[in-house]
PDB file of N, CA and C in Angstrom:
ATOM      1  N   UNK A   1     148.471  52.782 -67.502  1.00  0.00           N
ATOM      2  CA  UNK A   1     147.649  51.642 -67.255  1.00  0.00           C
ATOM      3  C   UNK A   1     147.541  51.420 -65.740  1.00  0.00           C
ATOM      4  N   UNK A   2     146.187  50.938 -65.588  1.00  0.00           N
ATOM      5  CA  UNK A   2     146.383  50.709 -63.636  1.00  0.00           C
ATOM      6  C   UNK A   2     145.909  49.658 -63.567  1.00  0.00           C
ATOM      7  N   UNK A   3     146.536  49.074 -62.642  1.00  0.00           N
ATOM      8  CA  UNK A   3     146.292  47.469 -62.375  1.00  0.00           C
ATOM      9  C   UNK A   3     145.951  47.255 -61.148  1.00  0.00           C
ATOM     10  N   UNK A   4     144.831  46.562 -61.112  1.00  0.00           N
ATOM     11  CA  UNK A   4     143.774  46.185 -60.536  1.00  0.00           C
ATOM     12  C   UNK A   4     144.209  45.283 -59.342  1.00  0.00           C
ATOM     13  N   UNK A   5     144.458  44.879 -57.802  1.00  0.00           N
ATOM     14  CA  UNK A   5     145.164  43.662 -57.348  1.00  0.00           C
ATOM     15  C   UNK A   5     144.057  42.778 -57.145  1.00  0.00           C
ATOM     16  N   UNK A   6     144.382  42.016 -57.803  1.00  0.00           N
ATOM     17  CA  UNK A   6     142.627  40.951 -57.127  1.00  0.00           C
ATOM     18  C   UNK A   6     143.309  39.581 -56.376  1.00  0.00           C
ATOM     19  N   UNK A   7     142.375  39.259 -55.338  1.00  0.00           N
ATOM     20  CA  UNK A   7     142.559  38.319 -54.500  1.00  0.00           C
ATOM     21  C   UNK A   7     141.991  37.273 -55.120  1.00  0.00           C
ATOM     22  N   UNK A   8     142.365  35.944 -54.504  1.00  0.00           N
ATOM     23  CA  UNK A   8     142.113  34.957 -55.270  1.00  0.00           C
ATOM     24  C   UNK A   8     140.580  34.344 -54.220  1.00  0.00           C
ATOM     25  N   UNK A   9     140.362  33.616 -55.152  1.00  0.00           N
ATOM     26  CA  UNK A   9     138.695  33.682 -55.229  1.00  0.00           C
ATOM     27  C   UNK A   9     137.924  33.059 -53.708  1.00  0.00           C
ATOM     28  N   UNK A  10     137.029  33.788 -53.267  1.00  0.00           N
ATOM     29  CA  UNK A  10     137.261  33.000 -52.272  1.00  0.00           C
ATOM     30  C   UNK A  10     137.173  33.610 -50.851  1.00  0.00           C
ATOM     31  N   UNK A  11     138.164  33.986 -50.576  1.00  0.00           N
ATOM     32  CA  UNK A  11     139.259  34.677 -49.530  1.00  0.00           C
ATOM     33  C   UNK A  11     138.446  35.967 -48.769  1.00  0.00           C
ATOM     34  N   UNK A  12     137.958  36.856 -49.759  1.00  0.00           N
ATOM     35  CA  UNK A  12     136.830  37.705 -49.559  1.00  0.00           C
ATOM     36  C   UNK A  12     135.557  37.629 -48.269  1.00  0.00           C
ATOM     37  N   UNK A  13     135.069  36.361 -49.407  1.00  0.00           N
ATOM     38  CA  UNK A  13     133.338  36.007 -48.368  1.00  0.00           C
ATOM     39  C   UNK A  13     134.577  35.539 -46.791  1.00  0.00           C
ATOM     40  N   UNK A  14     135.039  34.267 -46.778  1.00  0.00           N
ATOM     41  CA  UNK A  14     135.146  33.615 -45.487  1.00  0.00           C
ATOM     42  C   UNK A  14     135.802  34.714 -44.865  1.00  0.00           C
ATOM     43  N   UNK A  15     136.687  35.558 -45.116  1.00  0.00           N
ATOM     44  CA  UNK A  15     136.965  36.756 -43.793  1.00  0.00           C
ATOM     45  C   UNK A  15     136.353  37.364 -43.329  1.00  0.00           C
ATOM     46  N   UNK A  16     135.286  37.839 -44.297  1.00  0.00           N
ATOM     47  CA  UNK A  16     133.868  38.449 -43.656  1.00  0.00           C
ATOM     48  C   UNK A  16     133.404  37.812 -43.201  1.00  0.00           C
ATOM     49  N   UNK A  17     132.773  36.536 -43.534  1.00  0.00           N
ATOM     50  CA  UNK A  17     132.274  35.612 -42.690  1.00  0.00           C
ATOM     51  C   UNK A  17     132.774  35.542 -41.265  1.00  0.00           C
ATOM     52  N   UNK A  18     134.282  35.159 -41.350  1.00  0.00           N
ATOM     53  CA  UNK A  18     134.742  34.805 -39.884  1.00  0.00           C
ATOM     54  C   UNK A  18     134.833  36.286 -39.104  1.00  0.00           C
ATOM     55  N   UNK A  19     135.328  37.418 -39.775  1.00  0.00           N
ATOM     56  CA  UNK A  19     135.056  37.994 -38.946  1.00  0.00           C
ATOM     57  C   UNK A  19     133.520  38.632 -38.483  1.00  0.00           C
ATOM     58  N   UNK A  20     132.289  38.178 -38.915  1.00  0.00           N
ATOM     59  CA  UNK A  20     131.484  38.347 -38.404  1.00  0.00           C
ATOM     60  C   UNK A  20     130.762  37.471 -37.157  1.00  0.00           C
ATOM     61  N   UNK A  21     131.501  36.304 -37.660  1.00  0.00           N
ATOM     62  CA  UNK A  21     131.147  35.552 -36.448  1.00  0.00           C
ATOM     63  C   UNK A  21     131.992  35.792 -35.367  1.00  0.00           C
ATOM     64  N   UNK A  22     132.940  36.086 -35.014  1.00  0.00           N
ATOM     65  CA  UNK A  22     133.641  36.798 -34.012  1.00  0.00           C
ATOM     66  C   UNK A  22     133.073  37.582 -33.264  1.00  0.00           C
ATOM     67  N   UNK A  23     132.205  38.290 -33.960  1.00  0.00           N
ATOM     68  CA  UNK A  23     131.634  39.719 -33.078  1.00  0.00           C
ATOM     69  C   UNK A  23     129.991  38.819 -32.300  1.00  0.00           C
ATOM     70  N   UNK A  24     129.477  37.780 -33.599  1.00  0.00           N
ATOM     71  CA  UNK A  24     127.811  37.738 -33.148  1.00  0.00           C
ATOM     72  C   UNK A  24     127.872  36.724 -32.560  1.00  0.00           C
ATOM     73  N   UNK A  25     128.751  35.855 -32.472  1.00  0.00           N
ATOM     74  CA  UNK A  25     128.954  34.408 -31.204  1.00  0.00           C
ATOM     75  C   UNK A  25     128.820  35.124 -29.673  1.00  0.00           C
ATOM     76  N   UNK A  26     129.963  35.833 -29.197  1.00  0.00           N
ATOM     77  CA  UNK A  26     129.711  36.561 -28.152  1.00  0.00           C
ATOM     78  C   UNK A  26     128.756  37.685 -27.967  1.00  0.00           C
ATOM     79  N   UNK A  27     127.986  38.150 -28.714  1.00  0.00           N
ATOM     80  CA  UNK A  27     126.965  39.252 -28.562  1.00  0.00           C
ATOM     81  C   UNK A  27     125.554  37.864 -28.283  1.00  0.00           C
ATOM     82  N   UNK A  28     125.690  36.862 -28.705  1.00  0.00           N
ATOM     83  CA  UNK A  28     124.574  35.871 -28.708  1.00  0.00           C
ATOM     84  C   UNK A  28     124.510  35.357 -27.029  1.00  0.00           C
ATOM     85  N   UNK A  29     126.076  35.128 -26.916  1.00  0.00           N
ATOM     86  CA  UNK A  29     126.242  34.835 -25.414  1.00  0.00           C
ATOM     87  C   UNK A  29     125.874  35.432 -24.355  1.00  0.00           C
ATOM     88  N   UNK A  30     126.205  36.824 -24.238  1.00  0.00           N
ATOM     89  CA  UNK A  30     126.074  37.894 -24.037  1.00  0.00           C
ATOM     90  C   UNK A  30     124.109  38.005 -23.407  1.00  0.00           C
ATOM     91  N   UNK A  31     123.981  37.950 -24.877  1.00  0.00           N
ATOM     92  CA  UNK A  31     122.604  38.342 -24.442  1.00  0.00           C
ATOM     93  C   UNK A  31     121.744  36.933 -23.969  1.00  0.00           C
ATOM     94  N   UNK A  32     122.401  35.737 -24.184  1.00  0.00           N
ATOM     95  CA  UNK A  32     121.722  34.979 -23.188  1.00  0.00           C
ATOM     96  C   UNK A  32     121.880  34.914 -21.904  1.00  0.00           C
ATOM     97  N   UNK A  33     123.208  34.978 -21.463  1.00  0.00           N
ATOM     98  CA  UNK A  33     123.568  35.128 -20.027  1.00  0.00           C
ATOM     99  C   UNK A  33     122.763  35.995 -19.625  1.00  0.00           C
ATOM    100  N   UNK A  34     121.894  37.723 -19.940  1.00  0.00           N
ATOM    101  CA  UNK A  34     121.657  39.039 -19.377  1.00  0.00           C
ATOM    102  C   UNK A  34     120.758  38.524 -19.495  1.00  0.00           C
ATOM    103  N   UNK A  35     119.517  37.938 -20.037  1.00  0.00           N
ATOM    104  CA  UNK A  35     118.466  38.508 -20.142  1.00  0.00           C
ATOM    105  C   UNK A  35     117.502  36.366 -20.429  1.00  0.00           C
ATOM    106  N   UNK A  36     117.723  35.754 -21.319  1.00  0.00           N
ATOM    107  CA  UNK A  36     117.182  34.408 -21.490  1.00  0.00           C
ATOM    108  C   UNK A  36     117.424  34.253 -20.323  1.00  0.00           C
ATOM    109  N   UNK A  37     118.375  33.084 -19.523  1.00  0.00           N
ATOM    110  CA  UNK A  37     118.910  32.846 -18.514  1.00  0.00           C
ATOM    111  C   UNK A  37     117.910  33.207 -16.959  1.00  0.00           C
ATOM    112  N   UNK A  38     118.167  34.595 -16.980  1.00  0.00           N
ATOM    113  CA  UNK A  38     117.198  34.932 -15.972  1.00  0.00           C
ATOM    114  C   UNK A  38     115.786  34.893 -15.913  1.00  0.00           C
ATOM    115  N   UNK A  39     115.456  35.013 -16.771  1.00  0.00           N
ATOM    116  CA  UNK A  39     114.240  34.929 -17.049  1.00  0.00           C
ATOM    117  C   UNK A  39     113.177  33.653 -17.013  1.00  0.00           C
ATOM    118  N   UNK A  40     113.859  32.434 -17.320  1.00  0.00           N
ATOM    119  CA  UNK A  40     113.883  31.063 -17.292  1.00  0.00           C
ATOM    120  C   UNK A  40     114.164  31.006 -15.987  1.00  0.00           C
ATOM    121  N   UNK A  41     114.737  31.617 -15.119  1.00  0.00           N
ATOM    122  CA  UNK A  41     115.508  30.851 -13.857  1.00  0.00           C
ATOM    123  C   UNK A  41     114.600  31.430 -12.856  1.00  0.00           C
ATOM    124  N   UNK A  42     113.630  32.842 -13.290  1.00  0.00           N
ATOM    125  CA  UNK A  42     112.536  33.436 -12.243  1.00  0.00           C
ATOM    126  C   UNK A  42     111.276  33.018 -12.669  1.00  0.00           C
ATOM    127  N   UNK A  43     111.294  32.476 -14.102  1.00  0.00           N
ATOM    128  CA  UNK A  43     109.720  31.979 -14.633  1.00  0.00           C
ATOM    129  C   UNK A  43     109.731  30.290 -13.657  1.00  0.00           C
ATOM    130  N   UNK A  44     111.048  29.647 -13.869  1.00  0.00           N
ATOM    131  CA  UNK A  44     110.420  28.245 -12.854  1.00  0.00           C
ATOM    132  C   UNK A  44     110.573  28.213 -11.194  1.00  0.00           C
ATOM    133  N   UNK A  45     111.047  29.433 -10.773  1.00  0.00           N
ATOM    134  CA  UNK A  45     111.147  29.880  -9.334  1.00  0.00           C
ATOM    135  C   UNK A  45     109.635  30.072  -9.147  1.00  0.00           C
ATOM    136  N   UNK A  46     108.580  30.778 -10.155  1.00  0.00           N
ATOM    137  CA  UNK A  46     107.726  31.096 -10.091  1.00  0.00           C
ATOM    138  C   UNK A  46     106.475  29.920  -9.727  1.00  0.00           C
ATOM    139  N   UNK A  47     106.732  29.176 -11.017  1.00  0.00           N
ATOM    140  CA  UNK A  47     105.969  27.774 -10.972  1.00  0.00           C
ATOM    141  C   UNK A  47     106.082  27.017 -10.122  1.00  0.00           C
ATOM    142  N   UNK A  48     106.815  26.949  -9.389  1.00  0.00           N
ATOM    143  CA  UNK A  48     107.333  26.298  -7.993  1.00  0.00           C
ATOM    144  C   UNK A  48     106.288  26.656  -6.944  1.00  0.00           C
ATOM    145  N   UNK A  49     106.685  28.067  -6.909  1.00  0.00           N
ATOM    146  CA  UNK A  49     105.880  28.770  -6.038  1.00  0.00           C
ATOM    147  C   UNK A  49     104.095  28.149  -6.237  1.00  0.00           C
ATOM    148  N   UNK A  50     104.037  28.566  -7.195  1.00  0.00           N
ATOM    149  CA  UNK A  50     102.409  28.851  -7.450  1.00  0.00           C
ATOM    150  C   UNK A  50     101.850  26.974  -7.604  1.00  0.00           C
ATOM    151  N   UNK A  51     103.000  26.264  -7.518  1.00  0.00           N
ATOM    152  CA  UNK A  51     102.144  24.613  -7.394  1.00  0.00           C
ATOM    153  C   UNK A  51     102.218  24.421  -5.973  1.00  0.00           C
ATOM    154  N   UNK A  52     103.196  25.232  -4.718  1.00  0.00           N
ATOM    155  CA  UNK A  52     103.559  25.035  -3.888  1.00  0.00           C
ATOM    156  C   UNK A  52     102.147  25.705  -2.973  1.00  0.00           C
ATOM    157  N   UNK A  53     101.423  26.048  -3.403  1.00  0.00           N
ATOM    158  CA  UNK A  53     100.087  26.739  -2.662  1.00  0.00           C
ATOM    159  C   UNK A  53      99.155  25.653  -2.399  1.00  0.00           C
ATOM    160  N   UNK A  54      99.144  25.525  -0.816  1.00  0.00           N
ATOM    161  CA  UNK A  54      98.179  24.826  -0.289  1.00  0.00           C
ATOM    162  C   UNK A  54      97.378  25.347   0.594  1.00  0.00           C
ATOM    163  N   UNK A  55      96.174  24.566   1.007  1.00  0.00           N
ATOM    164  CA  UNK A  55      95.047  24.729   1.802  1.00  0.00           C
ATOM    165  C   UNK A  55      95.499  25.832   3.002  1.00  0.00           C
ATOM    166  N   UNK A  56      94.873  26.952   3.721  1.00  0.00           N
ATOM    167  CA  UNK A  56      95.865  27.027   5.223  1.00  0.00           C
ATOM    168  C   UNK A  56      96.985  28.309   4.521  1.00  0.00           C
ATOM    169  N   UNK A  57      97.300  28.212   3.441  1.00  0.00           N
ATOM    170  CA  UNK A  57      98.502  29.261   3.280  1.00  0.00           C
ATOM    171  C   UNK A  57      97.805  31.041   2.953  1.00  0.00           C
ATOM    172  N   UNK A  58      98.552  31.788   3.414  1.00  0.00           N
ATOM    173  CA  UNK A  58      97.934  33.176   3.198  1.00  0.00           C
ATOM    174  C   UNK A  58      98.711  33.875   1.967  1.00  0.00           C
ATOM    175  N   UNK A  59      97.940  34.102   1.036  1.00  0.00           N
ATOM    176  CA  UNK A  59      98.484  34.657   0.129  1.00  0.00           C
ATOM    177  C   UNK A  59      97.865  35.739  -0.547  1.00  0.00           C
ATOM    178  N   UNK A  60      98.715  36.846  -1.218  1.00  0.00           N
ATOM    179  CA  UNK A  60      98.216  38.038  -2.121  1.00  0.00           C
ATOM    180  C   UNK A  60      98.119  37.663  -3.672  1.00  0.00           C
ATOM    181  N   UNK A  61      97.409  38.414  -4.130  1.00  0.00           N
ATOM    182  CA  UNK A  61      96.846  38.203  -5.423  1.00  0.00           C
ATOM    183  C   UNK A  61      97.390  39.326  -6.213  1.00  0.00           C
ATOM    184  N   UNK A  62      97.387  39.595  -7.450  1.00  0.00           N
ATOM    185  CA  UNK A  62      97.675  40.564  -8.108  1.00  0.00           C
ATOM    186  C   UNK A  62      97.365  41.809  -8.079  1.00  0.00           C
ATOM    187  N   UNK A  63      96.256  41.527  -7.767  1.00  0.00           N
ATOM    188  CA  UNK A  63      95.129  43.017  -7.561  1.00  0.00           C
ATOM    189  C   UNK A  63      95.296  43.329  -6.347  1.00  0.00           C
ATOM    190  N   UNK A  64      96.217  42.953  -5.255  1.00  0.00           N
ATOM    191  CA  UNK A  64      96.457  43.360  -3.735  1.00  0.00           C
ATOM    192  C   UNK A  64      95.404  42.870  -3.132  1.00  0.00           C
ATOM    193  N   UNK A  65      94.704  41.643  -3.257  1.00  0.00           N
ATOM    194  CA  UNK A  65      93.650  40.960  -2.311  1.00  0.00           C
ATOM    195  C   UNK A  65      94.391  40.163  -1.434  1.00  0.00           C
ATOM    196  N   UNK A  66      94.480  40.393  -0.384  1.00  0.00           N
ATOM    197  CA  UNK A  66      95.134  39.327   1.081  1.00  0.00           C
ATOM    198  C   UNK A  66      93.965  38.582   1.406  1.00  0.00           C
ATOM    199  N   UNK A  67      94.118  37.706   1.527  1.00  0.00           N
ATOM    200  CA  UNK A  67      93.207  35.982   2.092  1.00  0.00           C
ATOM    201  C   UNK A  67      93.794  34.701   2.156  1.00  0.00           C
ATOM    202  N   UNK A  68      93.080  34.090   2.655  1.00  0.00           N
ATOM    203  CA  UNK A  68      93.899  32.388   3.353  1.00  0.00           C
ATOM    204  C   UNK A  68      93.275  31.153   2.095  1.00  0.00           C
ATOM    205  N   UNK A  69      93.809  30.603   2.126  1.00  0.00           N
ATOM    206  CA  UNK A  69      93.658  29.483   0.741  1.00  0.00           C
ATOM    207  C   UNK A  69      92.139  28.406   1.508  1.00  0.00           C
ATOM    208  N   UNK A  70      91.142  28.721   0.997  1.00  0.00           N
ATOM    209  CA  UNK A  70      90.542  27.295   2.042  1.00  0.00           C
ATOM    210  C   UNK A  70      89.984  26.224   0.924  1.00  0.00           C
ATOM    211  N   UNK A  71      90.629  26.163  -0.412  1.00  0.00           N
ATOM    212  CA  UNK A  71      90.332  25.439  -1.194  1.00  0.00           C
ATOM    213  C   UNK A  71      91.309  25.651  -2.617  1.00  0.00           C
ATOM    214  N   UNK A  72      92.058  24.518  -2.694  1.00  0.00           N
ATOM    215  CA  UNK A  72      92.785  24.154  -3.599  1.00  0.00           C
ATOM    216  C   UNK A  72      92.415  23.322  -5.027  1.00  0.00           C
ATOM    217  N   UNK A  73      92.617  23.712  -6.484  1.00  0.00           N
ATOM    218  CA  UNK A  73      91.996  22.509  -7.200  1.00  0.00           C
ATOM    219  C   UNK A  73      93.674  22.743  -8.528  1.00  0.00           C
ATOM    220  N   UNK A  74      93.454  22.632  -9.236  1.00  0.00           N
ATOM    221  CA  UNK A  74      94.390  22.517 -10.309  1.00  0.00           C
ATOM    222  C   UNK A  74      95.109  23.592 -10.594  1.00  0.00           C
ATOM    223  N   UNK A  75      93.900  24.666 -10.994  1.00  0.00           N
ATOM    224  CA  UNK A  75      94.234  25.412 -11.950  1.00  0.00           C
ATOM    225  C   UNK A  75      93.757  26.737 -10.653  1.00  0.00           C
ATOM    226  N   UNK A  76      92.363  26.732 -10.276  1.00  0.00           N
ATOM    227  CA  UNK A  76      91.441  27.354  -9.649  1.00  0.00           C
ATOM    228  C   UNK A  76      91.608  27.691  -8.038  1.00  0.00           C
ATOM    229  N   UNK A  77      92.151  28.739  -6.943  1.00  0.00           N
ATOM    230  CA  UNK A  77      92.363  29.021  -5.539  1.00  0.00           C
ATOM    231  C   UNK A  77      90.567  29.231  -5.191  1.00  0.00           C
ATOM    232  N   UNK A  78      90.093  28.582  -3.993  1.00  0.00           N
ATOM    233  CA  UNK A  78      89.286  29.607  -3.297  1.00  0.00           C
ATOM    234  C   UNK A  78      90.004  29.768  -2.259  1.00  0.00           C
ATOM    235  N   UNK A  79      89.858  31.568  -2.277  1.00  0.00           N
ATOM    236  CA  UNK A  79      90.706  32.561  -0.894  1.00  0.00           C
ATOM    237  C   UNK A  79      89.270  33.226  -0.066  1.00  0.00           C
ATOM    238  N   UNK A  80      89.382  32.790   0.719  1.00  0.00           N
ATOM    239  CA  UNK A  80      88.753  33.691   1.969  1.00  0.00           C
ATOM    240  C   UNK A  80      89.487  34.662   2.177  1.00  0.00           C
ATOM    241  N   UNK A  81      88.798  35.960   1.745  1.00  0.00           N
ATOM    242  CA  UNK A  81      89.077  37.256   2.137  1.00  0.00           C
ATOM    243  C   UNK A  81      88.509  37.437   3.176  1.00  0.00           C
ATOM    244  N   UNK A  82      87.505  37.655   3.849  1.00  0.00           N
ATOM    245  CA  UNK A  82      86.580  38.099   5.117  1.00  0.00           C
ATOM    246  C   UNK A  82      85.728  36.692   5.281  1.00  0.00           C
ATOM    247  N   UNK A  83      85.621  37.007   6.987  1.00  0.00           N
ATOM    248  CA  UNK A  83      84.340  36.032   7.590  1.00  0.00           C
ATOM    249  C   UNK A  83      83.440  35.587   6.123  1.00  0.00           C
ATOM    250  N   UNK A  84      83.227  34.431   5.688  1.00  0.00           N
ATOM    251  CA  UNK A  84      82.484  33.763   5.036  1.00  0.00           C
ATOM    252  C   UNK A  84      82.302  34.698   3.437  1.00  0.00           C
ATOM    253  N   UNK A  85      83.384  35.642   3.170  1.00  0.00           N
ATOM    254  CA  UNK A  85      83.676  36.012   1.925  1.00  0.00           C
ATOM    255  C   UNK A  85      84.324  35.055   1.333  1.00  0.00           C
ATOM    256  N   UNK A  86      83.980  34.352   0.415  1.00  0.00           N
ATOM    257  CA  UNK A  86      85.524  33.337  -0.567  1.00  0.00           C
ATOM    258  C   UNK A  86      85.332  33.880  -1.892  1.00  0.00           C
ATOM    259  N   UNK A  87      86.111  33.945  -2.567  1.00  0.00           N
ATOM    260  CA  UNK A  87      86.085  34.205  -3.862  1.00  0.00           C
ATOM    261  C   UNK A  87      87.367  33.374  -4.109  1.00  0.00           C
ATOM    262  N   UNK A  88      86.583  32.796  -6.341  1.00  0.00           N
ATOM    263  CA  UNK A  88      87.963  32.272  -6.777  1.00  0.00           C
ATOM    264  C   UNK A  88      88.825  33.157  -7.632  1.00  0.00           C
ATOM    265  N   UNK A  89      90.375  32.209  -7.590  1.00  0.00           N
ATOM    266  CA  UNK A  89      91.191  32.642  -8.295  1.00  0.00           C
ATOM    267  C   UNK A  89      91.848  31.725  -8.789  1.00  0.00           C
ATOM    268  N   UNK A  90      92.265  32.814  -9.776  1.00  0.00           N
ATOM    269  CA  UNK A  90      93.557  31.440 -10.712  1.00  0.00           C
ATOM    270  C   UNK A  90      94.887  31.360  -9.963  1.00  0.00           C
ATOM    271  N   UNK A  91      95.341  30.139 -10.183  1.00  0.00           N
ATOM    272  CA  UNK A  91      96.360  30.215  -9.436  1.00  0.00           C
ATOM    273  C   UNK A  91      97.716  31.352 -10.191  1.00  0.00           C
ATOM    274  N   UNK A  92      97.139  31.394 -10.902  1.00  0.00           N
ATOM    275  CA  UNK A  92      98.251  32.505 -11.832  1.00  0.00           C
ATOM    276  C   UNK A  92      98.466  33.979 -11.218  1.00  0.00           C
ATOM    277  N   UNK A  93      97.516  34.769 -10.262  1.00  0.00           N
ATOM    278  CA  UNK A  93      96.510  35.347 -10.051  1.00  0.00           C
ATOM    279  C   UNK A  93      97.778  35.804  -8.785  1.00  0.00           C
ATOM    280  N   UNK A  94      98.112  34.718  -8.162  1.00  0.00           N
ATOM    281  CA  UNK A  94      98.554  34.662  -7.008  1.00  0.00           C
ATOM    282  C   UNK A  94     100.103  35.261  -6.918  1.00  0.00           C
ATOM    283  N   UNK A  95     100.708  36.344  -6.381  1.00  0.00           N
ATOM    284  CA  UNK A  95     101.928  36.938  -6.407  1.00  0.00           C
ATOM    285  C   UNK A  95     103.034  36.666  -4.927  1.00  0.00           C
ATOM    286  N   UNK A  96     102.244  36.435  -4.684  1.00  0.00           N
ATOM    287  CA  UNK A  96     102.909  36.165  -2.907  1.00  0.00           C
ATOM    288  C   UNK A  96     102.205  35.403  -1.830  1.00  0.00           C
ATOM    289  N   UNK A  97     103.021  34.297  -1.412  1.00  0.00           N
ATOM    290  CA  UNK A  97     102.735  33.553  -0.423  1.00  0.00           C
ATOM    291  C   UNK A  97     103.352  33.641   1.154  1.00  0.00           C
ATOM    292  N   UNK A  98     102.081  34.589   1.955  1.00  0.00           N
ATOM    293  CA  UNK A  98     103.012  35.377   2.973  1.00  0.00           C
ATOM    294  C   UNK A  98     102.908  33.760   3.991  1.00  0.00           C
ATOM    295  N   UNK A  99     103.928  33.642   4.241  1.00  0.00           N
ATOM    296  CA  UNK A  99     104.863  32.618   5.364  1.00  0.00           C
ATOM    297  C   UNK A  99     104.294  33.011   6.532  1.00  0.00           C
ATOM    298  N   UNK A 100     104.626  32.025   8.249  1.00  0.00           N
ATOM    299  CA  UNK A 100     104.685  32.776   9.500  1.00  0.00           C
ATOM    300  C   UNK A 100     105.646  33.226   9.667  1.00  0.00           C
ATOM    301  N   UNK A 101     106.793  32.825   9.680  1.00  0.00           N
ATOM    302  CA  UNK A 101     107.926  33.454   9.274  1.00  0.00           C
ATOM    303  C   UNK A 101     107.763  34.743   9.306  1.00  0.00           C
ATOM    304  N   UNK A 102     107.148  35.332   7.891  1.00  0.00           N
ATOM    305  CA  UNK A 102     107.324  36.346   7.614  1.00  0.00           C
ATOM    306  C   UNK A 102     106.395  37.567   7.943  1.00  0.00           C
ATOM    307  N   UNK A 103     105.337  36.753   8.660  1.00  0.00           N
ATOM    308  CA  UNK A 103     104.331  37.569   9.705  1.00  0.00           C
ATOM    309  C   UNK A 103     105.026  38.187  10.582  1.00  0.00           C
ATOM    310  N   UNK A 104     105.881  37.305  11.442  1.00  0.00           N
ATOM    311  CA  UNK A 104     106.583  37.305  12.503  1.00  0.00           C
ATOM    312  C   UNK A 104     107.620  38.392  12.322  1.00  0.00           C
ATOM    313  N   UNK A 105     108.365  38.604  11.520  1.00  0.00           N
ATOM    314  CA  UNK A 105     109.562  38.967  11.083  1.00  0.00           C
ATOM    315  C   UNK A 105     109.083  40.977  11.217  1.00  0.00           C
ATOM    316  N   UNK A 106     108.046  40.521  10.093  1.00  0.00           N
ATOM    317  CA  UNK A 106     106.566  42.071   9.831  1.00  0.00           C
ATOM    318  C   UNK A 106     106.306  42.931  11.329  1.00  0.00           C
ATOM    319  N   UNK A 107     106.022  41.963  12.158  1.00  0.00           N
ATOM    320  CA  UNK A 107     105.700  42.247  13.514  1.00  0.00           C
ATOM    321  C   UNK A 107     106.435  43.177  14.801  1.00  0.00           C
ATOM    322  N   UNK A 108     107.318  42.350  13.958  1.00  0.00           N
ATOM    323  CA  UNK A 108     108.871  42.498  15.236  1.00  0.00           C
ATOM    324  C   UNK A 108     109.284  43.889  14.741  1.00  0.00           C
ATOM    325  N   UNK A 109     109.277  44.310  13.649  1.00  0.00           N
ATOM    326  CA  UNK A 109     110.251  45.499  13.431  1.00  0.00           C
ATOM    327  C   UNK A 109     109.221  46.992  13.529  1.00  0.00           C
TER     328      UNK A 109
END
């Protein structure tokens, strides 16, 4: 005859249980620290930036267009690219806001 050992009822699910949460609590952490986290922390670095664009500032566009801001509205940049060229853009559009600073900096080296 062979006898069977059975655990009492129960005992089974919650060890699996707990030990699964052991492993997916920190894999959850894990992957928020690497990857949520940053991402959130360069998407409102971003928005900063792109409300921070005013009249006078020189900035690049996505498509590598360099021009000076000579009109600001909400949503909408007009950039002067050339003598009495303006064209609009979205402010979304916009990847870099070159500084004097950083003219200067460009210059020197």
């Amino acid at each position: 005859m062979h006898l069977i050992a059975m655990s009492p009822a129960g005992q089974d699910g919650q060890g699996g249980l707990f030990s699964s949460l052991i492993f997916l609590v920190p894999m959850i952490l894990i992957f928020w620290l690497m990857i949520i986290r940053p991402q959130s922390k360069q998407r409102k670095e971003r928005e900063k930036m792109l409300s921070a664009v005013k009249k006078g500032d020189k900035v690049v566009t996505a498509g590598g267009m360099h021009g000076e801001v000579v009109g600001a509205d909400e949503k909408i940049l007009l950039i002067e690219v050339a003598d009495n060229v303006k064209l609009k853009f979205d402010r979304s559009a916009i990847t870099t806001i070159l500084r004097e600073s950083d003219a200067v900096e460009k210059t020197t080296k």
